[in-house]
N, C-alpha and C. Protein backbone atom coordinates (compact mmCIF):
# COMPACT_ATOMS: atom_id res chain seq x y z
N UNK A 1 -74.75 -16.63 87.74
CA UNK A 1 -76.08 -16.37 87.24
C UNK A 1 -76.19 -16.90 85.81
N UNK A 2 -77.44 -17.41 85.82
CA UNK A 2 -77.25 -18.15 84.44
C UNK A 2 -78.08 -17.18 83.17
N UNK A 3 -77.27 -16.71 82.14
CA UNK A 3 -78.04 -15.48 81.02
C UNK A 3 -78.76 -16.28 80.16
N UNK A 4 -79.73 -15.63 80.00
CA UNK A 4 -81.14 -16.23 79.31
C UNK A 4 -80.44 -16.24 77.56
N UNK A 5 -80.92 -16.86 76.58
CA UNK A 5 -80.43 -16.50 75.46
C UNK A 5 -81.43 -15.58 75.21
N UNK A 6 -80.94 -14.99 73.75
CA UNK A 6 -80.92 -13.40 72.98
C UNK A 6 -82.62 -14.27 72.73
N UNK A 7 -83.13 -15.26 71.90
CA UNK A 7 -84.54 -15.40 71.53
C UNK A 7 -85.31 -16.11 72.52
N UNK A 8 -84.98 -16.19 73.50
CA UNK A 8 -85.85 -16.46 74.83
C UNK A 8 -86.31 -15.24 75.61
N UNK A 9 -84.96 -14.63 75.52
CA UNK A 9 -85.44 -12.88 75.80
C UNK A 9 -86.73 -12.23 75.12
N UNK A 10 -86.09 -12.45 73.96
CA UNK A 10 -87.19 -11.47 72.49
C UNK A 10 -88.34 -12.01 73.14
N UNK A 11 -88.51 -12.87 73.06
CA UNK A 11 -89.83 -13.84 72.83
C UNK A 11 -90.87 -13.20 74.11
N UNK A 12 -89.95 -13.41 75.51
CA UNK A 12 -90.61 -13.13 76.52
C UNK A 12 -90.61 -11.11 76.74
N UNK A 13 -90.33 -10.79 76.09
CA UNK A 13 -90.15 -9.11 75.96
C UNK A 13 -90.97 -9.31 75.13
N UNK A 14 -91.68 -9.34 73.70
CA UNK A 14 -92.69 -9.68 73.12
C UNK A 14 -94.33 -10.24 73.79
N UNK A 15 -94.36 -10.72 74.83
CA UNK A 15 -95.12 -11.62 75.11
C UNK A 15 -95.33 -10.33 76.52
N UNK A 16 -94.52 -9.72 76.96
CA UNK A 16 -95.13 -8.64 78.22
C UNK A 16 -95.66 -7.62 77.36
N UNK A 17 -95.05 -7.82 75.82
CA UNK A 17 -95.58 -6.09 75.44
C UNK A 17 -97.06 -6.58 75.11
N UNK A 18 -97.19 -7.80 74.90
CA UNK A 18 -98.79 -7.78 74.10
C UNK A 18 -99.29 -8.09 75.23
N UNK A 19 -99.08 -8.52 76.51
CA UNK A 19 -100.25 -8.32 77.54
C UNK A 19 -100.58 -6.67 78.21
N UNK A 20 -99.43 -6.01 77.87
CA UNK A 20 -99.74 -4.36 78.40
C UNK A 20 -100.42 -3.79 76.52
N UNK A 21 -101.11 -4.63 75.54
CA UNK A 21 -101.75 -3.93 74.44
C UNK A 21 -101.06 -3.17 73.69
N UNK A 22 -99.04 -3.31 73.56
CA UNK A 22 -98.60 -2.58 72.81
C UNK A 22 -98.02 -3.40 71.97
N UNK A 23 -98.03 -2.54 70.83
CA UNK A 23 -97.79 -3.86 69.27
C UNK A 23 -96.20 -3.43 69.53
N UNK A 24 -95.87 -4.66 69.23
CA UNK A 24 -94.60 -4.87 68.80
C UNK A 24 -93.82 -6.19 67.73
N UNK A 25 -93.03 -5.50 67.01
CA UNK A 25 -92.46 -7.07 66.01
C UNK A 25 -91.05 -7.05 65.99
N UNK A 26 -90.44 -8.02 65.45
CA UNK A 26 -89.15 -8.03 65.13
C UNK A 26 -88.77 -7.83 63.67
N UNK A 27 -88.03 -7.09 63.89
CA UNK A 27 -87.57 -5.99 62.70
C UNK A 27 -86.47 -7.22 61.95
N UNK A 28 -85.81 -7.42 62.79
CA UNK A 28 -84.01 -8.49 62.34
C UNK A 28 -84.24 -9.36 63.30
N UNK A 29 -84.06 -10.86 62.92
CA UNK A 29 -83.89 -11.78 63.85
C UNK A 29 -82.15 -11.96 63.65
N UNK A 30 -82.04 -11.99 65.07
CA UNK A 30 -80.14 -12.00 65.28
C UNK A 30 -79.90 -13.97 65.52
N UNK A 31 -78.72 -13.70 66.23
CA UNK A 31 -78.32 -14.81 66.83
C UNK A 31 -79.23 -15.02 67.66
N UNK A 32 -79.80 -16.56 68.05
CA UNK A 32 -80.68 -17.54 69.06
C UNK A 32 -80.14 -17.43 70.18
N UNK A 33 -78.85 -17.37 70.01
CA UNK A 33 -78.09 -17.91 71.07
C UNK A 33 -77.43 -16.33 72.16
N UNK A 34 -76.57 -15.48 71.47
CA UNK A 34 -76.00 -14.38 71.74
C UNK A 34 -76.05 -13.12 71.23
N UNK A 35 -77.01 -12.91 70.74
CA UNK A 35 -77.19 -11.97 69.63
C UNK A 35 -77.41 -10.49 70.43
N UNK A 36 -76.61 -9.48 70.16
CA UNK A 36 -77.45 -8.31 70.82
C UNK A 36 -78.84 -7.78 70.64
N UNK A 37 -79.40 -7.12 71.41
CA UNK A 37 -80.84 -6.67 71.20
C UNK A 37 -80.95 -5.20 71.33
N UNK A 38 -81.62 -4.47 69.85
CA UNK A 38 -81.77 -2.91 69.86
C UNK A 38 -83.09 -3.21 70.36
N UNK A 39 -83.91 -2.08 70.61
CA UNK A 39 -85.44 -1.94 70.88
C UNK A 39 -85.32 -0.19 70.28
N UNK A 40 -86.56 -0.44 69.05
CA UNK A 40 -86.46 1.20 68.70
C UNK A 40 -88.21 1.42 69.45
N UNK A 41 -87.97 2.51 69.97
CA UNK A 41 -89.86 2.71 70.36
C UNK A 41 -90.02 3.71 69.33
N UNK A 42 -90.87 3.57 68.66
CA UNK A 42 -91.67 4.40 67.50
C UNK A 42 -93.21 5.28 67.96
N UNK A 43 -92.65 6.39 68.21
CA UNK A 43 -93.99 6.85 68.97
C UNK A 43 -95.15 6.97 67.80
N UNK A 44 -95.08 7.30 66.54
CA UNK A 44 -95.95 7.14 65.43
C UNK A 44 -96.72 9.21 65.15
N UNK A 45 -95.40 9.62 66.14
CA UNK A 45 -95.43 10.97 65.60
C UNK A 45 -94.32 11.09 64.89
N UNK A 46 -93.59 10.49 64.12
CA UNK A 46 -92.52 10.63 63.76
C UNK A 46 -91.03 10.88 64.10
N UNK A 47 -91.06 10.69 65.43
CA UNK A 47 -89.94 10.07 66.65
C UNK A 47 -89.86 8.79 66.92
N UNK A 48 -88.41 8.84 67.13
CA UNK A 48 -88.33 7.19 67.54
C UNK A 48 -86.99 7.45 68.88
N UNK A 49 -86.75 6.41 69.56
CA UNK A 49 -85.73 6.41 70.08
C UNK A 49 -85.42 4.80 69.71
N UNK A 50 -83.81 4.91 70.05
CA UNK A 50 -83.27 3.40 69.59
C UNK A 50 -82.74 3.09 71.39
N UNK A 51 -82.95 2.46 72.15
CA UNK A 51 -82.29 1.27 73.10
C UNK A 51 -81.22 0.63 72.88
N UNK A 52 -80.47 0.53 74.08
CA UNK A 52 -79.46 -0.98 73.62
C UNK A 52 -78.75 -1.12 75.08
N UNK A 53 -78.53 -2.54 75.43
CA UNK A 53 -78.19 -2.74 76.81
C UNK A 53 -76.93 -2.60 77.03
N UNK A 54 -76.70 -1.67 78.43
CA UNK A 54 -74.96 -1.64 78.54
C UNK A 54 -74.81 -2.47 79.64
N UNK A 55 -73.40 -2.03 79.68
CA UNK A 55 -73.31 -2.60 81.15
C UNK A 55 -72.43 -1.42 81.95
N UNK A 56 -73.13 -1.25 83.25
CA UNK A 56 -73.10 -0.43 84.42
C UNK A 56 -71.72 -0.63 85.38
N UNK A 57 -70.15 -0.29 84.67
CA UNK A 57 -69.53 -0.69 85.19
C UNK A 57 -68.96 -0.24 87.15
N UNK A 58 -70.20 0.61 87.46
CA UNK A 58 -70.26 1.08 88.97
C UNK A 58 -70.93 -0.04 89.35
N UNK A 59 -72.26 -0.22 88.92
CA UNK A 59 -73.22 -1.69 90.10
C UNK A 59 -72.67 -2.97 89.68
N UNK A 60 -72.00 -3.36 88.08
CA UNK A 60 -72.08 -4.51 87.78
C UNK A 60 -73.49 -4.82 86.99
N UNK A 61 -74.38 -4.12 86.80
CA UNK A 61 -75.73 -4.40 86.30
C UNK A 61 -75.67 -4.14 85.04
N UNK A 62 -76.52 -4.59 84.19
CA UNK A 62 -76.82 -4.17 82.82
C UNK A 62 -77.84 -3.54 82.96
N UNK A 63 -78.23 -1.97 82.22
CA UNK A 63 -79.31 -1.47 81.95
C UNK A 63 -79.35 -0.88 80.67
N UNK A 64 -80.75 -0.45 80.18
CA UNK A 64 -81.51 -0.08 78.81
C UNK A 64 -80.54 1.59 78.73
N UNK A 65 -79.68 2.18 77.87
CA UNK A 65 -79.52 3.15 77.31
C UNK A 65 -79.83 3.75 76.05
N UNK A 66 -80.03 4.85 76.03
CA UNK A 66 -80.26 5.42 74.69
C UNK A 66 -79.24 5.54 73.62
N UNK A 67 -79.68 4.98 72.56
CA UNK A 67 -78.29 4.99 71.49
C UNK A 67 -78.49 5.82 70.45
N UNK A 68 -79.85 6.41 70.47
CA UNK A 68 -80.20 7.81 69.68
C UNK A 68 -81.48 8.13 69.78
N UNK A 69 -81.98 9.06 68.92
CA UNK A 69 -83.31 9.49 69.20
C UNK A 69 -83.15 10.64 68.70
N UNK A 70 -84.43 10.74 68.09
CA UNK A 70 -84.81 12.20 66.95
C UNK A 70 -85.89 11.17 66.39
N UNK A 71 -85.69 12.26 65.15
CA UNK A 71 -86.62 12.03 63.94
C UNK A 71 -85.99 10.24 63.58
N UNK A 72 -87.51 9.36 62.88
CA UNK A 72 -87.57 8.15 62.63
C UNK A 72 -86.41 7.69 62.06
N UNK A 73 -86.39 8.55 60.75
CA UNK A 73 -85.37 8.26 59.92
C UNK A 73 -83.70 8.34 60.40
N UNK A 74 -83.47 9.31 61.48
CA UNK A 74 -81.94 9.21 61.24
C UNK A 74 -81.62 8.31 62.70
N UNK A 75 -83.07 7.91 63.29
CA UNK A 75 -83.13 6.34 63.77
C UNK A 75 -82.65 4.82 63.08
N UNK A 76 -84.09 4.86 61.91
CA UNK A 76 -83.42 3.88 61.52
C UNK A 76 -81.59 3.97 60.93
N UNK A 77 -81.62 4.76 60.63
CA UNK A 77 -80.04 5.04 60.19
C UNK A 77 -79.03 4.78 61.56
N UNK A 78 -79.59 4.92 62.47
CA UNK A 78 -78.65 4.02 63.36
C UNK A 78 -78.42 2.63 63.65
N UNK A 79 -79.93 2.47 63.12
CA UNK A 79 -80.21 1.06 63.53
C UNK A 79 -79.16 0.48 61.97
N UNK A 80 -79.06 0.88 61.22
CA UNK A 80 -78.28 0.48 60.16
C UNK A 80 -77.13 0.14 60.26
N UNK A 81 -76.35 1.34 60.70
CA UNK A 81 -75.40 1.41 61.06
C UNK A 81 -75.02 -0.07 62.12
N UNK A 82 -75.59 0.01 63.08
CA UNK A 82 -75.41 -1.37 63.70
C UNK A 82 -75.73 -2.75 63.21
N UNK A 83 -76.13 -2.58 62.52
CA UNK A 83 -76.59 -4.25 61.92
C UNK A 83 -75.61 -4.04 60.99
N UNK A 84 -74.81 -2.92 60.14
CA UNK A 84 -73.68 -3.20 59.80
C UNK A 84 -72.50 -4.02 60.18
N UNK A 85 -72.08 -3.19 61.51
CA UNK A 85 -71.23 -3.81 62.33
C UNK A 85 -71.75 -5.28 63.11
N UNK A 86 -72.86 -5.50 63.02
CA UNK A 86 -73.30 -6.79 63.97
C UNK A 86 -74.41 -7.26 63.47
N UNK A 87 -74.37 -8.30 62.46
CA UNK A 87 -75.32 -8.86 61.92
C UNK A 87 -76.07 -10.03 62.29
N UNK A 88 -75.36 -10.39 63.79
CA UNK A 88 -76.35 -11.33 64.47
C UNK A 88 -77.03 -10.20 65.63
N UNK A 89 -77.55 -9.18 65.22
CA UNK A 89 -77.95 -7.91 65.90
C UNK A 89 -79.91 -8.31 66.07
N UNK A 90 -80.42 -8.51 66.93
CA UNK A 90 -81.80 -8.25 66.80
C UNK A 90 -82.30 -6.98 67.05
N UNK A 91 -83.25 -6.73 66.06
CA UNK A 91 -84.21 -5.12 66.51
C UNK A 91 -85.80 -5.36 66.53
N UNK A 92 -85.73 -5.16 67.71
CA UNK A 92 -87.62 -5.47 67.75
C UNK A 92 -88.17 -3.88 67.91
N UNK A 93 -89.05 -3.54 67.02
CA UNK A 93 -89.78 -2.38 67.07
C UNK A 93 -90.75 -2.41 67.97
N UNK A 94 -91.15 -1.37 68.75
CA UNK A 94 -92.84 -1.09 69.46
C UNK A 94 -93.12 0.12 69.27
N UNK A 95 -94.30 0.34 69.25
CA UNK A 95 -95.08 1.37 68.43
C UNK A 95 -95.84 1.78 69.77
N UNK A 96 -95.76 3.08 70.06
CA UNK A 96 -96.53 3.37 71.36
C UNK A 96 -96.51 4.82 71.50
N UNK A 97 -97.84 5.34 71.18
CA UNK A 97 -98.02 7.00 71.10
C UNK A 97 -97.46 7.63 72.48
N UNK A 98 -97.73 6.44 73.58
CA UNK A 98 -97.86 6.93 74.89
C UNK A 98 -96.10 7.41 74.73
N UNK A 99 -95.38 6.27 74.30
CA UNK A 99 -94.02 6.04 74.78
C UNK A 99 -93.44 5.28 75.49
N UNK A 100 -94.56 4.08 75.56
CA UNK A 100 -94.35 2.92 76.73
C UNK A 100 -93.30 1.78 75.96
N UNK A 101 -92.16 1.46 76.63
CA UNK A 101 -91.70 0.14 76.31
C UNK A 101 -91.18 -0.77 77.21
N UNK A 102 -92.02 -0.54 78.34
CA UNK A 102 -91.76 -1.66 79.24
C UNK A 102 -89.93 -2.45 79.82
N UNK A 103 -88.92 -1.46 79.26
CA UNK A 103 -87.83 -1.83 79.27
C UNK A 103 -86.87 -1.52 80.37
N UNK A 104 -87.91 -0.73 81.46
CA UNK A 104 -87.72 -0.13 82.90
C UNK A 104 -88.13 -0.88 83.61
N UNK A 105 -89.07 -2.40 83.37
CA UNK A 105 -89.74 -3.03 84.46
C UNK A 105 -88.54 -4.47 84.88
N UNK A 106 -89.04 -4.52 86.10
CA UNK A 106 -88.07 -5.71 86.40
C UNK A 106 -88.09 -6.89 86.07
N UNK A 107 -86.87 -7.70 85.48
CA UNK A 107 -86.55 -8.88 84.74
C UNK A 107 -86.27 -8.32 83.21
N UNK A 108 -86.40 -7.14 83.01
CA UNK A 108 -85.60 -7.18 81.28
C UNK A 108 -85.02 -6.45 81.12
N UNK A 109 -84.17 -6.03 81.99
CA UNK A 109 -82.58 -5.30 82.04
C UNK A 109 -81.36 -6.70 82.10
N UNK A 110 -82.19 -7.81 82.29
CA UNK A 110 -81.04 -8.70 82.47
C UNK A 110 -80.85 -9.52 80.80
């Protein structure tokens, strides 16, 4: 199977969120090529959760897990923490009262 790169991803994960009307930007541009990808959803009550893709070593699949969640702040403080350790790290924010981030639909678990 051939893996999409890290800013072909962004780009097209960007491009589903603004046809479903939810804002989203990129926080850190990572590596083009291999870069990991956080997704924090910012509900804009002052919660956030942070994303990040694993891999499912029962199916073989990669899917969206939670890598924290609470209050904004000791969010971004994770998100810190990782761009510490991985500075070709991308984080694209979306902002969505509902809680929508589209990261359950099929084609962007891969």
């Amino acid at each position: 199977m051939v893996r999409l790169t890290a800013e072909f991803w962004v780009q097209a994960y960007l491009a589903r969120l603004r046809l479903a009307d939810i804002p989203a930007f990129v926080v850190a541009h990572g590596d083009d090529t291999a870069g990991a990808v956080l997704v924090k959803l910012n509900t804009l009550d002052g919660s956030a959760r942070l994303f990040q893709r694993a891999f499912d070593l029962q199916s073989g699949a990669r899917k969206w897990t939670v890598l924290a969640e609470g209050c904004e702040g000791a969010v971004d403080e994770a998100v810190a923490r990782q761009r510490g350790f991985d500075p070709d790290l991308w984080v694209i924010e979306v902002e969505d009262r509902a809680g929508r981030h589209l990261l359950d639909e099929d084609g962007l678990a891969e």
